[in-house]
Protein backbone atom coordinates (compact mmCIF):
# COMPACT_ATOMS: atom_id res chain seq x y z
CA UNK A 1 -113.57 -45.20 75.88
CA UNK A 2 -116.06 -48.28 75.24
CA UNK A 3 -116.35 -51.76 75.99
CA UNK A 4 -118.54 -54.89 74.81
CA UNK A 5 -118.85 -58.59 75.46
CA UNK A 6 -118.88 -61.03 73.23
CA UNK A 7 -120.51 -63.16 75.46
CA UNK A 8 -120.56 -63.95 79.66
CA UNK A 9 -121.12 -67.45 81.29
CA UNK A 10 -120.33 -71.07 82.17
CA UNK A 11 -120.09 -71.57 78.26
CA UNK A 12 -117.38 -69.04 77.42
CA UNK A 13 -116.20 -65.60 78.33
CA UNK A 14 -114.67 -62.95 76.00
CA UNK A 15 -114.64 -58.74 76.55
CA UNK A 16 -113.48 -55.91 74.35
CA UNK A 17 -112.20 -52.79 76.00
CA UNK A 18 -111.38 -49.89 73.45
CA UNK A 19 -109.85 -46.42 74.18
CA UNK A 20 -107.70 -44.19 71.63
CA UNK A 21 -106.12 -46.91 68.93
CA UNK A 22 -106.04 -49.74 71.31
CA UNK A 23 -108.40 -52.81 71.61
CA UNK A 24 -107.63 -55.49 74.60
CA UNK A 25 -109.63 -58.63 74.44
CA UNK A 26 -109.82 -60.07 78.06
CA UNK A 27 -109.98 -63.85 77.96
CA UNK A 28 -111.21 -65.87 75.01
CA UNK A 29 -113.39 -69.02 75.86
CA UNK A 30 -114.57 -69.65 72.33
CA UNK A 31 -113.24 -71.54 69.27
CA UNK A 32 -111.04 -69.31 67.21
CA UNK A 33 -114.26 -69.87 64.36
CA UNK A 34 -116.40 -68.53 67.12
CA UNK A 35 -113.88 -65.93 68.46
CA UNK A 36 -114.07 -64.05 64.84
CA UNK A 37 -118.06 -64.58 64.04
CA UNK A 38 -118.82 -62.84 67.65
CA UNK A 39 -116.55 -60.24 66.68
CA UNK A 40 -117.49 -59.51 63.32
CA UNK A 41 -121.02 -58.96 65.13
CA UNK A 42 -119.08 -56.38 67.11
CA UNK A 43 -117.70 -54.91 63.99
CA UNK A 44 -114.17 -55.78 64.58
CA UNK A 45 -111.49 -58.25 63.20
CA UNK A 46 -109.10 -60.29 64.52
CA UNK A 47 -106.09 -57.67 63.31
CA UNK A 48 -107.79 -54.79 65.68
CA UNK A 49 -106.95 -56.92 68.98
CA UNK A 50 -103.65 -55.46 70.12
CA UNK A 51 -103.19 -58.11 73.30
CA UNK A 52 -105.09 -60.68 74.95
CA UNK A 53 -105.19 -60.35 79.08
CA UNK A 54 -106.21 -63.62 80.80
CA UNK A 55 -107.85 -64.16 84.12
CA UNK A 56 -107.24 -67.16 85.05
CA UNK A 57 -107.20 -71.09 83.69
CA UNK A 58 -110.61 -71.78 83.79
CA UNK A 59 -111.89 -73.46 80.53
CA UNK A 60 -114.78 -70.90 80.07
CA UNK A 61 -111.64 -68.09 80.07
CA UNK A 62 -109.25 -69.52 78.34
CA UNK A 63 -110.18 -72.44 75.78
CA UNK A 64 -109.86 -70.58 72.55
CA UNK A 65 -106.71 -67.80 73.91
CA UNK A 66 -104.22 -70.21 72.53
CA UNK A 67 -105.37 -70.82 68.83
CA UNK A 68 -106.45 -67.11 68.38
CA UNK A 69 -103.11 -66.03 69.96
CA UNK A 70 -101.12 -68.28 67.45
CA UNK A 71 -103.48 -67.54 64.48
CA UNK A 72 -103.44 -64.02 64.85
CA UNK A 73 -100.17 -63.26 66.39
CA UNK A 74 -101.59 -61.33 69.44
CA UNK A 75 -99.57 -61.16 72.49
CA UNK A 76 -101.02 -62.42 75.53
CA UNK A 77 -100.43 -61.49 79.27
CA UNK A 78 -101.22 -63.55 82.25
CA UNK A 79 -99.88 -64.21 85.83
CA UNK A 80 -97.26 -67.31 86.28
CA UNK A 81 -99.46 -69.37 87.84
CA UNK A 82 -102.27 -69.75 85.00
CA UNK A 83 -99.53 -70.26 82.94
CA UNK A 84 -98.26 -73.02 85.09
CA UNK A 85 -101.64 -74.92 83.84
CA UNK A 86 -100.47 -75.22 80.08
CA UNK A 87 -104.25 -75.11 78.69
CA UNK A 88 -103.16 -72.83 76.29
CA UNK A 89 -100.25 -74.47 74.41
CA UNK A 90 -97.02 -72.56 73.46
CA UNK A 91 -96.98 -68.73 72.92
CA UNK A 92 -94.69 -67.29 70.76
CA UNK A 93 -95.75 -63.69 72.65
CA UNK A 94 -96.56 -64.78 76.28
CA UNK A 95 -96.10 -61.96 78.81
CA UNK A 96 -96.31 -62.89 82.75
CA UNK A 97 -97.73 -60.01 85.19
CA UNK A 98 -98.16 -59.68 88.64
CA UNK A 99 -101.44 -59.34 90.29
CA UNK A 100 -100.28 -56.14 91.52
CA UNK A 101 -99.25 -54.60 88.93
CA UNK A 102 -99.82 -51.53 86.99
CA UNK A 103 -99.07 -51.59 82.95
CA UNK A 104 -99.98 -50.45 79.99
CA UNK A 105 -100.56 -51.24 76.89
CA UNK A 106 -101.09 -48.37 73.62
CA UNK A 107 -103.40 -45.99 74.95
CA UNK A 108 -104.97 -48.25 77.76
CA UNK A 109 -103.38 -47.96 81.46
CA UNK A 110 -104.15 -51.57 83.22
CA UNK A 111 -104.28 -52.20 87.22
CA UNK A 112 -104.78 -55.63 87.66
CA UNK A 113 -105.72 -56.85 91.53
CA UNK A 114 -105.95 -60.71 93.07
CA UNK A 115 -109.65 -62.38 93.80
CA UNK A 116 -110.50 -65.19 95.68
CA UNK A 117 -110.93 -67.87 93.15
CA UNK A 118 -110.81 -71.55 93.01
CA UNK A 119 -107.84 -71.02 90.59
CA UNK A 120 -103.95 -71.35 90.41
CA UNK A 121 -103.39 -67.71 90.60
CA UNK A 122 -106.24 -65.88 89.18
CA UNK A 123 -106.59 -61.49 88.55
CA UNK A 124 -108.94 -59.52 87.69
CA UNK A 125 -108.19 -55.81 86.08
CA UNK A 126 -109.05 -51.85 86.16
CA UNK A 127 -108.94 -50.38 82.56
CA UNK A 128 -108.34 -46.49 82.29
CA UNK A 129 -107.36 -44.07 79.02
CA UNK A 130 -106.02 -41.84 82.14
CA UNK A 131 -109.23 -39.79 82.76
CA UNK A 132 -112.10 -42.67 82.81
CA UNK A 133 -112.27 -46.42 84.56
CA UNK A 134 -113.39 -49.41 84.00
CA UNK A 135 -113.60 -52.42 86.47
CA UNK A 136 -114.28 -55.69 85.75
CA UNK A 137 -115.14 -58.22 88.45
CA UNK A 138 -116.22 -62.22 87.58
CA UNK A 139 -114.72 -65.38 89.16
CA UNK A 140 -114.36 -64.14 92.70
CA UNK A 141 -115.64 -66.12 95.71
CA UNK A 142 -116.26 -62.89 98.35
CA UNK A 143 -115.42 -59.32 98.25
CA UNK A 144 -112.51 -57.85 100.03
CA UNK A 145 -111.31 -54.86 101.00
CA UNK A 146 -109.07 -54.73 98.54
CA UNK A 147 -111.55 -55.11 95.98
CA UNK A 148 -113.27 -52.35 97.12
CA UNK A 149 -110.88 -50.12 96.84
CA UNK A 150 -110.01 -50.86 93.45
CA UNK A 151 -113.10 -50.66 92.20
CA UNK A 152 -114.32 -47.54 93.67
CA UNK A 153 -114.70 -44.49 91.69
CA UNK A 154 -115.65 -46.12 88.52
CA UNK A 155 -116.93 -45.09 85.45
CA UNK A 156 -118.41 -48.26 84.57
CA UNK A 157 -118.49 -51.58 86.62
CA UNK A 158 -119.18 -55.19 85.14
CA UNK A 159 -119.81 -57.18 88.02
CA UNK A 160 -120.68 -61.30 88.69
CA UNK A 161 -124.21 -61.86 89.37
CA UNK A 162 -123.31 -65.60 89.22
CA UNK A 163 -126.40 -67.43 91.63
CA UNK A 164 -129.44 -66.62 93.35
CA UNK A 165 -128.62 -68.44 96.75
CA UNK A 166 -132.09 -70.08 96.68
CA UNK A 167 -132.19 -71.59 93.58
CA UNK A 168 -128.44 -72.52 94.00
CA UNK A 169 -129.65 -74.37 96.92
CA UNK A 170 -132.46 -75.99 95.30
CA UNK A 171 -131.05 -76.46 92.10
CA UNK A 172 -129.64 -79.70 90.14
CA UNK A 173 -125.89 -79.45 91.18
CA UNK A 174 -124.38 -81.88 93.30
CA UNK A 175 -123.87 -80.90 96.55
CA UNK A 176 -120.29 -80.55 96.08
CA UNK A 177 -120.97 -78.09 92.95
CA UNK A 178 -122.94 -76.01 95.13
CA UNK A 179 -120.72 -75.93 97.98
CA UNK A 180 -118.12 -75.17 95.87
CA UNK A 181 -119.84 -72.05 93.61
CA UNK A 182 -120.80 -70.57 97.06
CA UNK A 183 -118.10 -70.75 98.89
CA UNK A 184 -115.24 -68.37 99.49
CA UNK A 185 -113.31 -68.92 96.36
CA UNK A 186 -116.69 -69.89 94.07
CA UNK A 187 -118.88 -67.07 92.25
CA UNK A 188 -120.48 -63.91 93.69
CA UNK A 189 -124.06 -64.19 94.40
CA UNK A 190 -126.85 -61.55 93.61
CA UNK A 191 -126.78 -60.35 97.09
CA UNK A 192 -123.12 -60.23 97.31
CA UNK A 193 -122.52 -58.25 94.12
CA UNK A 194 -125.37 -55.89 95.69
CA UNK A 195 -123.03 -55.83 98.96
CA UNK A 196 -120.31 -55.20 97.11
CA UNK A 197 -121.84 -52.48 94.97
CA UNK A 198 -123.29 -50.56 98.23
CA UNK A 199 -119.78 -50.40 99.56
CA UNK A 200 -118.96 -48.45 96.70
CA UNK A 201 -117.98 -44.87 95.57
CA UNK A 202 -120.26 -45.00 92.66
CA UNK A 203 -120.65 -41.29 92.61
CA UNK A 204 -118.96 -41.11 88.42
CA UNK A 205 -121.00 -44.73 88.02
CA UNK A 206 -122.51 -44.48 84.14
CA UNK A 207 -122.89 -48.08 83.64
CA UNK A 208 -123.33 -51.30 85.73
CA UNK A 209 -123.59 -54.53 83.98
CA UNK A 210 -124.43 -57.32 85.52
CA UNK A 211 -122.03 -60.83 84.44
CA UNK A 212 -121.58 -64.61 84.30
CA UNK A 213 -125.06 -65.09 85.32
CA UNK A 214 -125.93 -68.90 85.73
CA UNK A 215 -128.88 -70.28 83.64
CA UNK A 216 -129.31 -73.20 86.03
CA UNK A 217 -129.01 -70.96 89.01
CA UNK A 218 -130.14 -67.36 88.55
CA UNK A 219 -132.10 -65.44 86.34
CA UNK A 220 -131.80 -62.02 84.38
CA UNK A 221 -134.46 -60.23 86.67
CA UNK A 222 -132.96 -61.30 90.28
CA UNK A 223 -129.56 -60.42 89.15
CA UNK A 224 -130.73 -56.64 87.78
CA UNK A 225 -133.24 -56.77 90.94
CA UNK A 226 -130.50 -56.57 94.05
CA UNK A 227 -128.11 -54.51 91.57
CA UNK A 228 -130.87 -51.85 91.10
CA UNK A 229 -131.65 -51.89 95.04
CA UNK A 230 -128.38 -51.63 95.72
CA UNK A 231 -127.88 -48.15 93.61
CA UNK A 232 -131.32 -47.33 94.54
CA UNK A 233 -131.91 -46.83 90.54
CA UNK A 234 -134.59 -48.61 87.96
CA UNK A 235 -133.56 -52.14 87.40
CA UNK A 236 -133.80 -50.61 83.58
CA UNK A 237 -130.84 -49.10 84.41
CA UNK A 238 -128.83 -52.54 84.53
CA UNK A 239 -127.29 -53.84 81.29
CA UNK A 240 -126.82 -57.63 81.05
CA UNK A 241 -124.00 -59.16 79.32
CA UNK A 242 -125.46 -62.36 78.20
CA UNK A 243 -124.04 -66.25 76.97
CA UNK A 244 -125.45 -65.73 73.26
CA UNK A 245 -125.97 -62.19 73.13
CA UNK A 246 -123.57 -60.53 74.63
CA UNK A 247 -123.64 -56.71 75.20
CA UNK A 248 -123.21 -54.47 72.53
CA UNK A 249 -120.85 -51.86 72.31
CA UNK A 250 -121.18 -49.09 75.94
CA UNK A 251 -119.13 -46.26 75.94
CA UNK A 252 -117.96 -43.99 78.45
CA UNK A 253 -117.05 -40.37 78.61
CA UNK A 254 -116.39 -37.80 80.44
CA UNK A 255 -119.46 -35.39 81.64
């Protein structure tokens, strides 16, 4: 099993997840001209997407799902209410989930689970081939329990290191940005992912990546700074999935 990013931030969000035959992209905030050039860079084309799973309505998630849907004929899943928000346009394969449920698709089993998020009805998702998980965590305001127990025991975690509360505090957003990014239903900050993380079973933890981390807010080395404290591991040890960049292809396996 493997994953990789084609990129992670206010400017658009995309991520591959791969096990057996199966490829899922999970949400597409680039152009469809975009979508294709980051993942030729990934060695991939648009044909090897088998579905497209979709967070939640924010532009950064879901500006280019609708065009590369259409152009590509993928099928694309996504709870009722970010569906409700018609910033995709009409899909000719549109499948509505729960933010309970349990699916799969080919070779990939799917949990998804609900997050506190300024959105209409946002999700985020476990992936698993049946013997190895991976949990993805961005757009989420605070941890919950139920978080935590969906994400514990994985194999590899990408988790929101949104904002350094400091510089969010100090920074150039309006007061009303900033209230809303740290509050309840905003982003995770570097000490909350770190929270988060400590709460953890990491014990079959190969990767951690760090996510969605603000360039006007945060930077690269506070982000892989509370993450490494909170493992108690080198802060080499944290992978970043970047705006431009990125992260190349991880993989997973059993040991």
């Amino acid at each position: 099993m493997r994953f990789a990013s084609l990129g992670s931030g206010s400017r658009g969000n995309a991520t591959i997840v791969e096990a057996g035959s199966t490829r899922i992209m999970l949400d597409c905030g680039f152009s469809e001209t975009r979508f294709r050039q980051r993942l030729a860079q990934r060695e991939l084309e648009p044909s090897q997407i088998d579905a497209i799973l979709v967070t939640h309505e924010h532009s950064d998630h879901i500006n280019g799902v609708g065009a590369v849907a259409r152009k590509h004929d993928i099928p694309v899943y996504m709870t009722r209410g970010t569906a409700a928000q018609e910033k995709h346009g009409v899909l000719s394969q549109l499948h509505f989930i729960d933010v309970h449920d349990q699916f799969s698709i080919g070779d990939i089993d799917i949990q998804a689970y609900p997050v506190p998020h300024d959105a209409r009805e946002p999700v985020q998702f476990v992936f698993s081939d049946g013997d190895l998980r991976l949990g993805i965590l961005t757009d989420v305001g605070s941890p919950t329990p139920h978080i935590i127990d969906n994400l514990n025991a994985c194999d590899a975690l990408i988790l929101e290191c949104n904002h350094d509360v400091d510089m969010l505090a100090k920074g150039p957003y309006p007061e009303y940005l900033k209230q809303r990014v740290g509050g309840d239903y905003g982003h995770l900050s570097n000490d909350q992912a770190a929270s988060l993380l400590a709460n953890l079973d990491t014990s079959r933890l190969q990767h951690v990546v760090a996510a969605h981390i603000s360039d006007k807010n945060n930077t690269e080395e506070l982000a892989c700074t509370a993450l490494a404290q909170a493992l108690g591991c080198s802060e080499c040890d944290i992978v970043l999935a970047e705006q431009e960049q990125g992260l190349a292809w991880l993989s997973i396996s059993l040991s």
